[in-house]
Protein backbone atom coordinates (compact mmCIF):
# COMPACT_ATOMS: atom_id res chain seq x y z
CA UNK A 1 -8.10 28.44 -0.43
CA UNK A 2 -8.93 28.71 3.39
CA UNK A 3 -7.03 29.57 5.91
CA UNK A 4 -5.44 26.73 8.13
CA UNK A 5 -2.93 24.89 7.93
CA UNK A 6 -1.06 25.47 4.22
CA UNK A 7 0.30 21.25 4.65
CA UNK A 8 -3.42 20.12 5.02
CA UNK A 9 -4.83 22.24 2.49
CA UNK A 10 -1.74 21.44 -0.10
CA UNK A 11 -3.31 17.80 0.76
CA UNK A 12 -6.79 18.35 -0.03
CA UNK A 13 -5.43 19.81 -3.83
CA UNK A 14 -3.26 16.54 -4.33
CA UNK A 15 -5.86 14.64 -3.52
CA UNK A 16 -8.49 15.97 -5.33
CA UNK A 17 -6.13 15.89 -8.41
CA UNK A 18 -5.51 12.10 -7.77
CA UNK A 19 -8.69 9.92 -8.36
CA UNK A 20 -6.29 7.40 -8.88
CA UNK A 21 -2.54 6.20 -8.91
CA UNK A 22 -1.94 6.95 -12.73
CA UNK A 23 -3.23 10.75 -11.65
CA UNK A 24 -1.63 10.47 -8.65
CA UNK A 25 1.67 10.28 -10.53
CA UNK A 26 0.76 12.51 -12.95
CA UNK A 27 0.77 15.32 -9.94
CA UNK A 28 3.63 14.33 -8.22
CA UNK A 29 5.42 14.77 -11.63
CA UNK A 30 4.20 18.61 -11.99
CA UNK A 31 5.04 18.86 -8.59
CA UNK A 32 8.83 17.62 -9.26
CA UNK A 33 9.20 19.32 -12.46
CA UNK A 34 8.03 22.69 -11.00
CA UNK A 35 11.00 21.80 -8.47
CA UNK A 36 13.96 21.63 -10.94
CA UNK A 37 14.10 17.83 -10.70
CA UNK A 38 14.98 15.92 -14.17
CA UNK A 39 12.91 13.41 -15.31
CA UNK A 40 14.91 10.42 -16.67
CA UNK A 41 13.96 7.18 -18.14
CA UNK A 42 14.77 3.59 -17.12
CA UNK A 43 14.67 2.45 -21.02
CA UNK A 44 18.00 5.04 -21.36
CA UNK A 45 21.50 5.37 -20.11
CA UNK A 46 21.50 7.34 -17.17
CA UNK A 47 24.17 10.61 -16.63
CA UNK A 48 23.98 11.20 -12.71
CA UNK A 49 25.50 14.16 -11.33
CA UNK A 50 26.14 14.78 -7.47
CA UNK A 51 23.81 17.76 -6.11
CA UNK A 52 21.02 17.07 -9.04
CA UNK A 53 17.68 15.77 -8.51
CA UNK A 54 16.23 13.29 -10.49
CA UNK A 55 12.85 11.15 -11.25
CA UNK A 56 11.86 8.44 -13.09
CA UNK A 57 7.89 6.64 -13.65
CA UNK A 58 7.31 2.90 -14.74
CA UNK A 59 3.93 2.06 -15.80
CA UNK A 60 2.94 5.23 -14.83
CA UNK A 61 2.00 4.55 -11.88
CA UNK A 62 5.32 3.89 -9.88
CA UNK A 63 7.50 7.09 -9.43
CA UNK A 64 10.73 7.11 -8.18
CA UNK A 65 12.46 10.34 -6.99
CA UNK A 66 15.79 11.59 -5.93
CA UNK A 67 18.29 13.85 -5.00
CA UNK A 68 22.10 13.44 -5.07
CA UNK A 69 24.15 14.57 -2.42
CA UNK A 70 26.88 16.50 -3.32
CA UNK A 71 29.38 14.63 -0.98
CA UNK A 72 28.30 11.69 -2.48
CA UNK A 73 30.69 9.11 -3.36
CA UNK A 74 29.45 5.45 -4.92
CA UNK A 75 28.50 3.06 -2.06
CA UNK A 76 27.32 5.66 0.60
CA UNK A 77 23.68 5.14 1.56
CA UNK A 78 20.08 5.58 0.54
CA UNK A 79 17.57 7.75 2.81
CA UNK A 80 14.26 6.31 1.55
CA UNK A 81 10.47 7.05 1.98
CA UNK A 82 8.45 4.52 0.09
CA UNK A 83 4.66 4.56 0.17
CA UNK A 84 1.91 3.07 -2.21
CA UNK A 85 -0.13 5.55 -4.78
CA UNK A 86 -2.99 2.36 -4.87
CA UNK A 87 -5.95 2.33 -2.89
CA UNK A 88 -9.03 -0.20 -2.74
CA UNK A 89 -11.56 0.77 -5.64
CA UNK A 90 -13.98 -0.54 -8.31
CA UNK A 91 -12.24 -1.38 -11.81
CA UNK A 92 -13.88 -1.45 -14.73
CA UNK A 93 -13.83 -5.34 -16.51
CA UNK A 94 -12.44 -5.87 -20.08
CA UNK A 95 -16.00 -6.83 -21.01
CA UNK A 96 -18.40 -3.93 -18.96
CA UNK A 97 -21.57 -4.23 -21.01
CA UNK A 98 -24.45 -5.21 -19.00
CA UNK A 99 -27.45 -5.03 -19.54
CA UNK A 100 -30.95 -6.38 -17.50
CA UNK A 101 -33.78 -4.92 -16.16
CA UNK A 102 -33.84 -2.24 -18.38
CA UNK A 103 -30.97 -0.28 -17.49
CA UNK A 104 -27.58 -0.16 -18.47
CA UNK A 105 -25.10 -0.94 -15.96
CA UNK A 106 -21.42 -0.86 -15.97
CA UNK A 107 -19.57 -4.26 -14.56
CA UNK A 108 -16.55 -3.79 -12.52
CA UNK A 109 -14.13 -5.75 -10.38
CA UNK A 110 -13.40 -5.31 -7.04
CA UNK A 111 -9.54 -4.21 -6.43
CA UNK A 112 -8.21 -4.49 -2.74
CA UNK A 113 -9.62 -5.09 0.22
CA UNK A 114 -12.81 -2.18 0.36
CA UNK A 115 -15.14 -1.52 3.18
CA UNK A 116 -17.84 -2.03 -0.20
CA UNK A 117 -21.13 -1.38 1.72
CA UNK A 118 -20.16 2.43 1.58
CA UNK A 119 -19.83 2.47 -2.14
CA UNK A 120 -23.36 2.36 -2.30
CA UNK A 121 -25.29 5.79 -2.60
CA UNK A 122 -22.23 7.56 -3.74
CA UNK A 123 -22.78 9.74 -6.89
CA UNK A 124 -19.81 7.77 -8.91
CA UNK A 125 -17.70 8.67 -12.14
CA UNK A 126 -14.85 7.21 -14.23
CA UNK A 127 -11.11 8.20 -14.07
CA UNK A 128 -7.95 6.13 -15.46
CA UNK A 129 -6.17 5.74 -18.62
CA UNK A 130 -6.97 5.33 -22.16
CA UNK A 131 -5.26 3.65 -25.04
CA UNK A 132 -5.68 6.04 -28.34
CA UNK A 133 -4.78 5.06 -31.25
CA UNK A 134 -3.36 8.56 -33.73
CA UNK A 135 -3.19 8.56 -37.31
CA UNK A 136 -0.78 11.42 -38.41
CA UNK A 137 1.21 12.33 -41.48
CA UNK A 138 0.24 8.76 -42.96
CA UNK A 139 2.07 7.29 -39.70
CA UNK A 140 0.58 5.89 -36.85
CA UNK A 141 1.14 5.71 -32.82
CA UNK A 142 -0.42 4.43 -29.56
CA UNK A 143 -0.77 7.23 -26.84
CA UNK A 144 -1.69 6.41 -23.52
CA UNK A 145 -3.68 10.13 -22.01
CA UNK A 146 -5.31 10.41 -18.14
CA UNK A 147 -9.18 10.79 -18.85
CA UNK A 148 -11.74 12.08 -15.57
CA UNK A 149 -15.28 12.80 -16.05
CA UNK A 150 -16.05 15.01 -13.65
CA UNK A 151 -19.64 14.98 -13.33
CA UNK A 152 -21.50 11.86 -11.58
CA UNK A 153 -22.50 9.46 -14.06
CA UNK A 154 -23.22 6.33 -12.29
CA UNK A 155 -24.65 5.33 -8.54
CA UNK A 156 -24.73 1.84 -6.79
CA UNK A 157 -28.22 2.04 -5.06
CA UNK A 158 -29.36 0.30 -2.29
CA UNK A 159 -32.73 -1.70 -2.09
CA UNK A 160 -35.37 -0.38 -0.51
CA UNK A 161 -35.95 -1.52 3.13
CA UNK A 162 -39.54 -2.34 2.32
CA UNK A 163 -38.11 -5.06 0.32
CA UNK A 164 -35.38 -6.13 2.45
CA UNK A 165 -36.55 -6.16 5.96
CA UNK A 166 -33.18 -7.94 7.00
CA UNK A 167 -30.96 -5.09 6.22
CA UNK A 168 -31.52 -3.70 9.91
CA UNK A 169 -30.00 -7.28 11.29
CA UNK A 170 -26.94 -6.27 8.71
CA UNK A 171 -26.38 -5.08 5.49
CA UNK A 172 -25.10 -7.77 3.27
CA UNK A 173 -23.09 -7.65 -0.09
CA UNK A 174 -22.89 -10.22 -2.78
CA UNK A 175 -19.92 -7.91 -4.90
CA UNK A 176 -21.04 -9.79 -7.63
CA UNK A 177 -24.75 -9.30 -7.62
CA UNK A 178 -25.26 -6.27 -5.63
CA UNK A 179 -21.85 -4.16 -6.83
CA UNK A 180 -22.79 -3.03 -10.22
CA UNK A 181 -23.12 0.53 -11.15
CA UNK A 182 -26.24 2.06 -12.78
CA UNK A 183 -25.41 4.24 -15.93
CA UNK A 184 -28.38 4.68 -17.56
CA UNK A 185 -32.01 3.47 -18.57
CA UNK A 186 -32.12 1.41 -21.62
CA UNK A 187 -34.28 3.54 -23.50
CA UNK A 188 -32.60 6.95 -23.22
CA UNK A 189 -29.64 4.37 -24.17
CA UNK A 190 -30.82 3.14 -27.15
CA UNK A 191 -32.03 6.88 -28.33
CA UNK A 192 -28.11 7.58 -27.91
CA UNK A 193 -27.63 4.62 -30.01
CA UNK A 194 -29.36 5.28 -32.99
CA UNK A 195 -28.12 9.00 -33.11
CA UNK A 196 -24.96 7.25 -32.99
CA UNK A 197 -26.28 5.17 -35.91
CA UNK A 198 -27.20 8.15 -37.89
CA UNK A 199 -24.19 9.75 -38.14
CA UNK A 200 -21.06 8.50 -40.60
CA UNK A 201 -20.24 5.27 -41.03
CA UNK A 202 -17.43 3.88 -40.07
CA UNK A 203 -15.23 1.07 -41.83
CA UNK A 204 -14.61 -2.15 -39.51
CA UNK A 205 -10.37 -1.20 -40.28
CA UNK A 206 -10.66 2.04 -38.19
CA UNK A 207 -12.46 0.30 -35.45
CA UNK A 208 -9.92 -0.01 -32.42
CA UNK A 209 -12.37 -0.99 -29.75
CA UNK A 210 -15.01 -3.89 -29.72
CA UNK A 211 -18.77 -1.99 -29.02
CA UNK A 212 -20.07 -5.05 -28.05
CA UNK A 213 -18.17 -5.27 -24.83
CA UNK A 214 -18.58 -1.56 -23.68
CA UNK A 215 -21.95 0.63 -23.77
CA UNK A 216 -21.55 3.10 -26.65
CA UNK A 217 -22.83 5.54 -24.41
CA UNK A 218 -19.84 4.93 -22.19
CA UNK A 219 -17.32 5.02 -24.80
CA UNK A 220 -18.61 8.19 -25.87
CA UNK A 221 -18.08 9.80 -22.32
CA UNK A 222 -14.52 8.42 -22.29
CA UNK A 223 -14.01 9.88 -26.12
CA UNK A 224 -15.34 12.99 -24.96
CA UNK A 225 -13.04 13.50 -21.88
CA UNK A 226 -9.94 11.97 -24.28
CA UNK A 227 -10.58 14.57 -27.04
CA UNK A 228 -10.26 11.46 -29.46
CA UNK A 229 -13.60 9.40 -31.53
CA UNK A 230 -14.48 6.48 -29.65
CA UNK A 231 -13.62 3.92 -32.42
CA UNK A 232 -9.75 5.78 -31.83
CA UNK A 233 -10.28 3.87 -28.45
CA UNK A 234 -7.84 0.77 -28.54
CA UNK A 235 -7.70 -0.23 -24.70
CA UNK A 236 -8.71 1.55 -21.19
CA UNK A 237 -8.16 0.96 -17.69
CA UNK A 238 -10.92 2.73 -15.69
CA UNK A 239 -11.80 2.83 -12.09
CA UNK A 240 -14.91 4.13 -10.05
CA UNK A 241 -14.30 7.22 -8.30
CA UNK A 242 -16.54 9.09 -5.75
CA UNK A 243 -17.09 12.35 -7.11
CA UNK A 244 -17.03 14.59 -3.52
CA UNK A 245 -14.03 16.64 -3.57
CA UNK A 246 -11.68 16.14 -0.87
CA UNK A 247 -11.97 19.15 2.07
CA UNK A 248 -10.80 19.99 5.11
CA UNK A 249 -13.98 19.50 7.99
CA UNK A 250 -15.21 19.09 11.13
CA UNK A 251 -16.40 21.63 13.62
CA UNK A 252 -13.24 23.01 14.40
CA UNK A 253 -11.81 22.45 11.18
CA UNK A 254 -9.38 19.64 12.49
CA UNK A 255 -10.41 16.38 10.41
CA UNK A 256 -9.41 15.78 6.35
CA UNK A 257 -12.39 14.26 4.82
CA UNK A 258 -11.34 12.15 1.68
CA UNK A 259 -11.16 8.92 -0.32
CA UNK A 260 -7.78 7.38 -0.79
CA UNK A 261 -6.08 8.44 2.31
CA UNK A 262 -4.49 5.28 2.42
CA UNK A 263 -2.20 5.88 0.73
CA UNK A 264 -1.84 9.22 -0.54
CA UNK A 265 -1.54 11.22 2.53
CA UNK A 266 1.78 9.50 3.09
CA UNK A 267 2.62 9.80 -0.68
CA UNK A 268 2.25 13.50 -0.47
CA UNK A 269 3.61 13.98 2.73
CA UNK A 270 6.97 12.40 1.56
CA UNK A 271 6.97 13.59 -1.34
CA UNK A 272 6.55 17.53 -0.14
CA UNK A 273 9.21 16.60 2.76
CA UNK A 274 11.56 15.39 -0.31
CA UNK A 275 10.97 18.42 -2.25
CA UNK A 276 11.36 20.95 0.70
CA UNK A 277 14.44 19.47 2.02
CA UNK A 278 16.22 19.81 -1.55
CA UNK A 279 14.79 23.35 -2.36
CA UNK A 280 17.54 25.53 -1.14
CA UNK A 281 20.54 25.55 -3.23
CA UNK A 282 22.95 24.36 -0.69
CA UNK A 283 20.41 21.58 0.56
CA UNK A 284 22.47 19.26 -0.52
CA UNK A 285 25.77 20.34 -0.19
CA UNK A 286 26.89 18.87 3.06
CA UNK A 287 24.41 15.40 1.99
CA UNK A 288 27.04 12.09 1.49
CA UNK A 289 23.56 10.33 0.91
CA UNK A 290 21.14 9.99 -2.02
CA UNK A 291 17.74 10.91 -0.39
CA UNK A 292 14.97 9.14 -2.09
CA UNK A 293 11.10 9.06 -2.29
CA UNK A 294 9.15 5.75 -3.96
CA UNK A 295 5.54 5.46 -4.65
CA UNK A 296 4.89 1.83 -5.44
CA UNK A 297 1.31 0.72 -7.29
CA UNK A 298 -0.07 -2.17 -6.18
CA UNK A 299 0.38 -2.60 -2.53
CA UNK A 300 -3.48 -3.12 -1.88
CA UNK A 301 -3.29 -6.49 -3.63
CA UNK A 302 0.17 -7.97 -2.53
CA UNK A 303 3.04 -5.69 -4.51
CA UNK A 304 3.39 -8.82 -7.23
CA UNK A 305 3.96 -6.95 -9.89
CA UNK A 306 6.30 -5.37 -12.09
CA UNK A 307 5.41 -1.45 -10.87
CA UNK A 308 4.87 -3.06 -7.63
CA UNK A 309 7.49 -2.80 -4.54
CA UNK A 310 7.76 -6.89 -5.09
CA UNK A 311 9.07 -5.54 -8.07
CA UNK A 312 13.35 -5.01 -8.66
CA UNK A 313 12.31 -1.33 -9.03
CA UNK A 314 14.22 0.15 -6.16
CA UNK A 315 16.77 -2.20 -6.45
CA UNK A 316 17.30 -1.69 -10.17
CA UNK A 317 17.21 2.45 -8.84
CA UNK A 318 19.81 1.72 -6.44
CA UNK A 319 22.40 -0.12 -8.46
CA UNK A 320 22.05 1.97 -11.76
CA UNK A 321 22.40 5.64 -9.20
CA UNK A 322 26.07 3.52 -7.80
CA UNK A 323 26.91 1.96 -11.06
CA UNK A 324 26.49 5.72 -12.53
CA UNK A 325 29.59 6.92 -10.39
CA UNK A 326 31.65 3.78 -10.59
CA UNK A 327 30.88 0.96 -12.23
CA UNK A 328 34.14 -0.78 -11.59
CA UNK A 329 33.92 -2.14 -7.67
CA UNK A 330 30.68 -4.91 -7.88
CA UNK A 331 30.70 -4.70 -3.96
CA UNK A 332 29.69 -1.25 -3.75
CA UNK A 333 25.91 -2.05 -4.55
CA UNK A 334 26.11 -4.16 -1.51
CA UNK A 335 27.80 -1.77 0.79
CA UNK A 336 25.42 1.20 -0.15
CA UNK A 337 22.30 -1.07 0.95
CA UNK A 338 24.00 -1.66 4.51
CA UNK A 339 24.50 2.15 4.53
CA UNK A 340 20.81 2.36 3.77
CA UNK A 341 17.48 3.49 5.66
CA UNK A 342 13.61 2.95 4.64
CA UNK A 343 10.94 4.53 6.16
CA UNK A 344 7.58 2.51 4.35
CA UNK A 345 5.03 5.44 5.24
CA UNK A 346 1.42 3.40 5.33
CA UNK A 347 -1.44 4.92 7.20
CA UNK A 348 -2.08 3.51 10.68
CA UNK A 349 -5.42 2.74 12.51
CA UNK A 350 -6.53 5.47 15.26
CA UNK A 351 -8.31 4.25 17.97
CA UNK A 352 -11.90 4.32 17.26
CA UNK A 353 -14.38 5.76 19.96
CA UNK A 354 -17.30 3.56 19.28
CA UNK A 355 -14.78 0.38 19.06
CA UNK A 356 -12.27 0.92 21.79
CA UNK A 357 -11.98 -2.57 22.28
CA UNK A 358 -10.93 -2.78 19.19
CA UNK A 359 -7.44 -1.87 20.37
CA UNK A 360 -4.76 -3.16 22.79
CA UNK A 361 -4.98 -1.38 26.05
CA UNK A 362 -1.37 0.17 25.37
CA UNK A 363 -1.53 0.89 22.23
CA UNK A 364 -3.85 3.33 21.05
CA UNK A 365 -2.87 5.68 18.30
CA UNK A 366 -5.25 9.08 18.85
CA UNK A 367 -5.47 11.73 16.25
CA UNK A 368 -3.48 14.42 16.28
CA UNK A 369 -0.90 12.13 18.07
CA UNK A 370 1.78 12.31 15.26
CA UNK A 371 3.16 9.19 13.86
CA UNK A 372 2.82 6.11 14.71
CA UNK A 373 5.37 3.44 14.53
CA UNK A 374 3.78 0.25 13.45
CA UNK A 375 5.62 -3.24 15.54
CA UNK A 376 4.76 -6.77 14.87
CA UNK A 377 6.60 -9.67 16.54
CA UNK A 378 5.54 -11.62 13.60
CA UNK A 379 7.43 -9.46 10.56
CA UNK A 380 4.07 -8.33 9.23
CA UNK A 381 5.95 -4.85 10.03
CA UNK A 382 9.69 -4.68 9.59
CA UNK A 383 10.20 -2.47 12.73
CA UNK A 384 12.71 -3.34 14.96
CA UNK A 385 14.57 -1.61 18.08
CA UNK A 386 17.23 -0.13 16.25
CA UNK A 387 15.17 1.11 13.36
CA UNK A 388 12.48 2.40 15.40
CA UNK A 389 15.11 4.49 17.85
CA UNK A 390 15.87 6.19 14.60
CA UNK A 391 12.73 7.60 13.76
CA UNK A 392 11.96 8.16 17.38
CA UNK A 393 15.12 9.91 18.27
CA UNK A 394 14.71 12.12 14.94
CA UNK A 395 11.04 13.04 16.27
CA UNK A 396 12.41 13.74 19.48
CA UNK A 397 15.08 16.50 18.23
CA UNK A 398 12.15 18.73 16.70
CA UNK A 399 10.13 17.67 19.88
CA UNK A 400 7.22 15.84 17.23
CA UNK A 401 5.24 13.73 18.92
CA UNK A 402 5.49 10.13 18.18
CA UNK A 403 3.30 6.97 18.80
CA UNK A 404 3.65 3.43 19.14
CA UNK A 405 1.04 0.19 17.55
CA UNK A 406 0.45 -2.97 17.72
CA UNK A 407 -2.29 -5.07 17.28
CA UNK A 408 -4.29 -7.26 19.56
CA UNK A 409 -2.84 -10.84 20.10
CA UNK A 410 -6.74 -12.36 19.57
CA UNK A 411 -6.51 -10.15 15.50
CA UNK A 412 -4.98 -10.81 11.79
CA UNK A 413 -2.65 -7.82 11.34
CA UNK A 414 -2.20 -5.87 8.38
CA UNK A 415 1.55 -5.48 6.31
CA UNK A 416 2.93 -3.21 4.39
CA UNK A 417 5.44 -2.32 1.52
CA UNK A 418 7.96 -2.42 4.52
CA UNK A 419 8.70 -6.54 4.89
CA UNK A 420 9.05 -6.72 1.05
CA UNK A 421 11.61 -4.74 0.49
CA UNK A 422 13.11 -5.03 3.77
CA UNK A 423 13.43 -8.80 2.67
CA UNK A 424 13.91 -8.50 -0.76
CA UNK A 425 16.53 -5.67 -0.65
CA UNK A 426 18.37 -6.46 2.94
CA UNK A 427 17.82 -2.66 3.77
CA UNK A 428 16.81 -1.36 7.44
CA UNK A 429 13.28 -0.52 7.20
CA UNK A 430 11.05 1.38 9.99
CA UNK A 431 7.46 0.82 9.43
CA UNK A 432 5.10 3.97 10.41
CA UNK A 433 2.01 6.14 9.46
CA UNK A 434 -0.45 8.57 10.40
CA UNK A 435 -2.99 7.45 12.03
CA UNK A 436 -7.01 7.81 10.14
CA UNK A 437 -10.52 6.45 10.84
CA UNK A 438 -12.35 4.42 8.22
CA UNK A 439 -9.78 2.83 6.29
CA UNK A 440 -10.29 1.52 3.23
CA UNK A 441 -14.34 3.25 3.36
CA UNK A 442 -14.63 5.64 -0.24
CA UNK A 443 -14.56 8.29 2.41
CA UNK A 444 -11.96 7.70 4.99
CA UNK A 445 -10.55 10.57 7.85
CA UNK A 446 -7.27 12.00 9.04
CA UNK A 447 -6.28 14.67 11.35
CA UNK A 448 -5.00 18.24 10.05
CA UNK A 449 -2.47 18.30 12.61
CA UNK A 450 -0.92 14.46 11.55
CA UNK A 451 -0.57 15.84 8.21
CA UNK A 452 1.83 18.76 9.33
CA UNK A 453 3.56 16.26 11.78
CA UNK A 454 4.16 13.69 9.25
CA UNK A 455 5.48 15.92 6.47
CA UNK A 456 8.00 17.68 9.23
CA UNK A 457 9.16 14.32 10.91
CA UNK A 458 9.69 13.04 7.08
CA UNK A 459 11.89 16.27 6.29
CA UNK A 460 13.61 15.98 9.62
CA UNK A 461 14.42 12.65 8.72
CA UNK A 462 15.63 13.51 5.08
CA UNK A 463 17.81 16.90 6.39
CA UNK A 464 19.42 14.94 9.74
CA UNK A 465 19.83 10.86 8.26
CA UNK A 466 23.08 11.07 7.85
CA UNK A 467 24.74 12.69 10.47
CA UNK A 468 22.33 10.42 13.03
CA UNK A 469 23.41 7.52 11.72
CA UNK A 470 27.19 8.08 11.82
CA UNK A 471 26.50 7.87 15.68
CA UNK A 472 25.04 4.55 15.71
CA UNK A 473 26.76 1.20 16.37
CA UNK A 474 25.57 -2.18 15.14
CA UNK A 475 26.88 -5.13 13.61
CA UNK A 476 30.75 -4.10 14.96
């Protein structure tokens, strides 16, 4: 590892182990487990004790962390982070075979909201999840295992200019035409093939997944990286991932270079400043609160879903943590959420050089500026005066700097996780994020500096929650 910054460079290895949200999870569970928290599961009875920590995934790609504080007493409040593990990307379609031209291509679907011009070029591969079916002892079980081919395997390539003379007015995308992976020529396919063919034959009973809607050449990369046959493949879902590692850059070594950004950089950050502020053993000794971390899926394409933050996932967390130390009062649910605080971490938009205008005059998030704290007259952010005085005075304390956005009266603006739950839970919700370039490109930028500022406001935050907000009056 190189020297800087150990925050940044902690970032660059969760990113680079997260191609996407089910991996993204995955870490975040070593990362908890290596930290003494218990993994529990929402199909079983939970036993909570004060001063343990505790996680939970659903869908695997929703986690759900937290830590108990000792003091605490059913109905006291919930110190949240929630962020999203999701970020725009090409996923792979049920049926992927395509064929024309003589090469083989792979047919995807576009998730989110991508900048898609700058998936073109890219040296591509394959990461996700695959359904494997295991015959053992006579008895037989479905597995779901992570799969990543790490070598490129695919490329989106641009036409040649001589053909498109156009392209210099602007470069324009049909996703349905133009977006389709290359894999391979059809000839070295069909060699592939008939090796395939040579080999044993298999019965149609043991045949799990349909080779007429997937190149066999594919399945057999995915079989390779699942250490399974490919007809042991029942189901997969597979997305397109850029194959350049993630790295700290720039001239003075300032800038993280990466895909996915938005969102991990706020996942990790909250999740580190979780797992720092509960590492001691008397962290939590003097906490009344329940400080919690959630990393929702599906926040790129509206939260709708059942591992999304539309979801009752935090809610259901909420009630079964007070139910678990008394589940006789049915008002304390209530009372807890009144005593509770969200902080929806999203990434922000730094002021662009080349597009200053771009911006509202006042409100220009710069690199290395620290947070920013999102508003939004409209709710499209659920920041208001009280909740962003919190974060603000917490920043303050451990004199972090702190910014403030919002965007242009004459421009559509963004949301977040933030107005969801804020709406769907009743809790107090502060909407902020670091602020990056290219959002939403396969290779986005962030400062080095906003990394280390966002995981030490976020601890700050966790370690001084409680004892801020006995001081504050609202509501009386």
């Amino acid at each position: 590892m190189a020297t800087g910054d150990p925050v940044a460079f902690d970032l660059v290895d969760f990113l680079n182990a997260s191609p996407t949200a089910f991996h993204a999870v995955d870490e975040a569970k070593k990362r908890l487990k290596q930290a003494r928290f218990n993994q529990i599961s929402e199909r079983e009875d939970w036993v909570l004790e004060s001063g343990k920590k505790y996680f939970f995934t659903r869908n695997y790609s929703t986690i759900v962390a937290f830590a108990i504080g000792k003091k605490y007493v059913a109905g006291n409040g919930f110190h949240i982070i929630g962020a999203h593990t999701d970020s725009p990307c090409l996923k792979v379609k049920p049926i992927s075979k395509v064929t024309k031209g003589g090469y083989l291509e792979v047919g995807v679907q576009t998730y989110g909201g991508g900048l898609w011009h700058t998936w073109f070029d890219r040296d591509l591969t394959l990461a996700g999840r695959v359904m494997i079916k295991e015959v053992k002892d006579g008895s037989v079980s479905y597995l779901h295992k992570l799969v990543r081919i790490e070598e490129p395997i695919m490329r989106i390539p641009t036409l040649a200019i001589h053909l498109d003379r156009g392209v210099s007015e602007g470069f324009k995308v049909n996703t349905h035409n133009h977006l389709v992976p290359v894999l391979a020529t059809s000839i070295k396919g069909e060699i592939q093939k008939l090796a395939g063919e040579n080999g044993p034959v298999e019965s149609n009973e043991k045949r799990n997944i349909d080779k007429k809607k997937h190149h066999p050449v594919l399945l057999q990369l995915i079989a390779n990286q699942a250490c399974c046959e490919p007809d042991e493949i029942c189901d997969f879902e597979l997305q397109v991932c850029d194959t350049q590692p993630s790295l700290v850059g720039g001239a003075m070594k300032e800038f993280v270079f990466s895909g996915r950004l938005d969102n991990l950089c706020m996942s990790f950050c909250s999740l580190q400043a979780l797992i720092e502020s509960t590492s001691a053993e008397s962290s939590l000794d003097d906490e009344s609160g329940v400080r919690m971390v959630a990393l929702f899926d599906h926040e790129e394409v509206g939260s709708n879903s059942a591992q999304g933050a539309g979801s009752p996932a935090m809610l259901d967390a909420l009630s079964r943590i007070t139910k678990s130390f008394n589940s006789s009062d049915s008002n304390l649910l209530e009372k807890a959420i009144q005593r509770s605080f969200l902080v929806s971490a999203d990434m922000a938009h730094a002021l662009h050089p080349n597009y200053m205008d771009k911006h509202e005059e006042n409100h220009q998030p710069k690199l290395h500026g620290g947070l920013v704290i999102k508003h939004n007259a409209n709710q499209r952010y659920a920041t208001n005066a009280i909740t962003s005085f919190i974060f603000r005075e917490i920043a303050e304390r451990h004199n972090l700097p702190i910014q403030d956005f919002v965007v242009r009266n004459d421009m559509p603006c963004g949301s977040t996780i933030g107005p969801i739950l804020a709406s769907g839970v009743g809790i107090r919700t502060v909407d902020v994020g670091a602020p990056q370039l290219s959002m939403h490109s396969i290779r986005e930028m962030c400062a080095v500096d906003d990394a280390k500022h966002s995981f030490e406001h976020f601890k700050a935050y966790f370690d001084e929650f409680t004892q801020l907000d006995a001081n504050i009056i609202v509501d009386m």
